[in-house]
N, C-alpha and C. Protein backbone atom coordinates (compact mmCIF):
# COMPACT_ATOMS: atom_id res chain seq x y z
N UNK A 1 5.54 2.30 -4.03
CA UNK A 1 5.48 1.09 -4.81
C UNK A 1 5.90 -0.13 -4.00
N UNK A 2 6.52 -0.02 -3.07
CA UNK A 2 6.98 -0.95 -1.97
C UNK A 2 6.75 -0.91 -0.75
N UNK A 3 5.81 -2.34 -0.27
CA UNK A 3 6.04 -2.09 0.87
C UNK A 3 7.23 -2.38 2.10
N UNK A 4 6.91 -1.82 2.85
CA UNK A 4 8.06 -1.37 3.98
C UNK A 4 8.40 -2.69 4.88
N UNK A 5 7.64 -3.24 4.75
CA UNK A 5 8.06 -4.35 5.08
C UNK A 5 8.20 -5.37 4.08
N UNK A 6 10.09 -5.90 4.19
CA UNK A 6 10.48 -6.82 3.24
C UNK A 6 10.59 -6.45 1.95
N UNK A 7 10.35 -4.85 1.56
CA UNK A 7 10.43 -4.48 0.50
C UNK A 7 9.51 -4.90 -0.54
N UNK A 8 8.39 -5.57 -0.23
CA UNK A 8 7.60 -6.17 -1.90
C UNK A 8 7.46 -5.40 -2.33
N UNK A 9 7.54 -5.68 -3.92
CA UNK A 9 6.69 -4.75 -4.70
C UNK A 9 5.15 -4.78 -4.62
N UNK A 10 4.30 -3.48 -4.38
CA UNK A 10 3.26 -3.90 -4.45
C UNK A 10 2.02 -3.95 -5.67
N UNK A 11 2.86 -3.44 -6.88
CA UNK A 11 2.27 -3.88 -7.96
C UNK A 11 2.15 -5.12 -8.01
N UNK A 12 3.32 -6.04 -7.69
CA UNK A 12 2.70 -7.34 -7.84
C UNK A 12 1.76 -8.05 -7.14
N UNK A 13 2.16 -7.36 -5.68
CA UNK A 13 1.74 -8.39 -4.64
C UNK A 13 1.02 -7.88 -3.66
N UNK A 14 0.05 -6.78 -3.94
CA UNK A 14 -0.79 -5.63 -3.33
C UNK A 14 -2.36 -5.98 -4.39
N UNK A 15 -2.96 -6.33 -3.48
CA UNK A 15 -4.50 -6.08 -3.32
C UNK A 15 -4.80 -4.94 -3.21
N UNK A 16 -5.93 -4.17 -4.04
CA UNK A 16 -6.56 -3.15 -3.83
C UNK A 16 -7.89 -3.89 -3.34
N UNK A 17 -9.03 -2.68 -1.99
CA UNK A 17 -10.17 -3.36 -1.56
C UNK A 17 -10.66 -1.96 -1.53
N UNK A 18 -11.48 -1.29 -2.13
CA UNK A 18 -12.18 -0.12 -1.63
C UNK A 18 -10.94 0.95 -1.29
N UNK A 19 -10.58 1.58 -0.22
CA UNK A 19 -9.55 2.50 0.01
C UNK A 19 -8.24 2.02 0.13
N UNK A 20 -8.13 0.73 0.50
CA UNK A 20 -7.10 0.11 1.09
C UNK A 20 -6.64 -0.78 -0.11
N UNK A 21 -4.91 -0.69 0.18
CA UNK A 21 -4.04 -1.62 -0.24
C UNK A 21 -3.50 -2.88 0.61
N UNK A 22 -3.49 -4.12 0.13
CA UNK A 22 -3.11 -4.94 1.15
C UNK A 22 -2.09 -5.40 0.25
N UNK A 23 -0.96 -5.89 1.04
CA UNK A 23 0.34 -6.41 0.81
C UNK A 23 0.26 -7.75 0.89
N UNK A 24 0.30 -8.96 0.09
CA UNK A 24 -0.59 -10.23 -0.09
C UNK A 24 0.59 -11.24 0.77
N UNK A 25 1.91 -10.37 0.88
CA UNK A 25 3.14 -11.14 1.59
C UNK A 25 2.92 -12.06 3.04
N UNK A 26 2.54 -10.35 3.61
CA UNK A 26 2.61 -10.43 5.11
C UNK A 26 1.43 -9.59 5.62
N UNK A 27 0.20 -9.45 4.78
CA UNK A 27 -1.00 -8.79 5.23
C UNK A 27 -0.94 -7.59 5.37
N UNK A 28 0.20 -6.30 5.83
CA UNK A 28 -0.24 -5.20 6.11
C UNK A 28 -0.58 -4.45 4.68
N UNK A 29 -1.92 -3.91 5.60
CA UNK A 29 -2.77 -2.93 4.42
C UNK A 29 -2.07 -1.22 5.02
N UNK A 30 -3.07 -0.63 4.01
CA UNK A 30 -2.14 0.86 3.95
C UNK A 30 -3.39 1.68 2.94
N UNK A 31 -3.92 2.41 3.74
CA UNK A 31 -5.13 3.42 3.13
C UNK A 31 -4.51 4.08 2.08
N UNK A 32 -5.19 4.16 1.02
CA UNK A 32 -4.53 4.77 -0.52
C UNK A 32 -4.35 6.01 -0.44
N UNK A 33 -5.65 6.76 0.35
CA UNK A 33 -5.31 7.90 0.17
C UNK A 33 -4.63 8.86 0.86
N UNK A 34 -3.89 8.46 2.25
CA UNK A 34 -2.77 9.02 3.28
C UNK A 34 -1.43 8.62 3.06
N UNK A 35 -1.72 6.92 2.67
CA UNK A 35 -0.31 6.11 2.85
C UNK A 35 -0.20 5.45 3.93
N UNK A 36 -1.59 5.93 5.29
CA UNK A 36 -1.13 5.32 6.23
C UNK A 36 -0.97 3.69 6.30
N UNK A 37 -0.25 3.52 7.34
CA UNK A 37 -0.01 2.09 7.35
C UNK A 37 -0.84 1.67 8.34
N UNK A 38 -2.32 0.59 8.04
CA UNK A 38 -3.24 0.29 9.09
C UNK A 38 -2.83 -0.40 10.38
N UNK A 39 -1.86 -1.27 9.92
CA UNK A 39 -1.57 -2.81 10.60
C UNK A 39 -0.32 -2.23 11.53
N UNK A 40 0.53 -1.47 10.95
CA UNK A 40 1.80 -1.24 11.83
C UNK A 40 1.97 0.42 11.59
N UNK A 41 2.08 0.97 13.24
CA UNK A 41 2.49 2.64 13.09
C UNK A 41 4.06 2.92 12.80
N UNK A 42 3.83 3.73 11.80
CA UNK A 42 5.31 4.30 11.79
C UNK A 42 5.70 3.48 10.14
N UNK A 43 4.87 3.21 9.68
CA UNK A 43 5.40 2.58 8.58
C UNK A 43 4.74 2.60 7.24
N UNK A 44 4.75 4.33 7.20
CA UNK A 44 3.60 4.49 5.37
C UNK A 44 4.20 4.44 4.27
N UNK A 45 3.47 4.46 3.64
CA UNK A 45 3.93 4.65 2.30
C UNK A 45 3.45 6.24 1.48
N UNK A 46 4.30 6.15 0.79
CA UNK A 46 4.23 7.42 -0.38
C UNK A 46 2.92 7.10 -1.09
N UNK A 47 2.05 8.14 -1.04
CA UNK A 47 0.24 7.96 -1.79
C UNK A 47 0.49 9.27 -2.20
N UNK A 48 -0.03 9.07 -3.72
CA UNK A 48 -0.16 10.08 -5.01
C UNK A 48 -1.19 9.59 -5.87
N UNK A 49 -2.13 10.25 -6.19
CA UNK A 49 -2.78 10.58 -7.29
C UNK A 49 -2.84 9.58 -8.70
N UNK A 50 -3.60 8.75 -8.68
CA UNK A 50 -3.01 8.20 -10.22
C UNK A 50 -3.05 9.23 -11.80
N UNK A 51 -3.93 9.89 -11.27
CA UNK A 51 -4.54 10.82 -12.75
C UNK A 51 -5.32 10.00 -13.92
N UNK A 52 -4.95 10.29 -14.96
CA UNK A 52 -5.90 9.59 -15.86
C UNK A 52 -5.29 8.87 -16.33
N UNK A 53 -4.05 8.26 -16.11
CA UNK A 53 -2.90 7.51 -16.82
C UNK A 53 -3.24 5.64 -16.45
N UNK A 54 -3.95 5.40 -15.83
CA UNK A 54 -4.89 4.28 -15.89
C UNK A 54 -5.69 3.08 -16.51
């Protein structure tokens, strides 16, 4: 729910684009479905499943 850098939340402040989440703060995106972090290594996030709760 946060990204790793600066802590945002990224419900608020996260763009979804196709696979990717972007962090609207400081730009780094982060593929939905690994967590990886595109922009900076070493810095994912937790990626789970939404289900049908949507």
């Amino acid at each position: 729910r946060r990204c790793p850098h600066l802590n945002a939340d990224l419900t608020r402040f996260g763009i979804v684009e196709g696979n990717q989440l972007t962090c609207q703060l400081h730009g780094w995106k982060f593929d939905l479905a690994s967590g990886r972090c595109l922009t900076s290594v070493g810095h994912e996030i937790r990626s789970e499943p939404a289900g049908n709760n949507l």
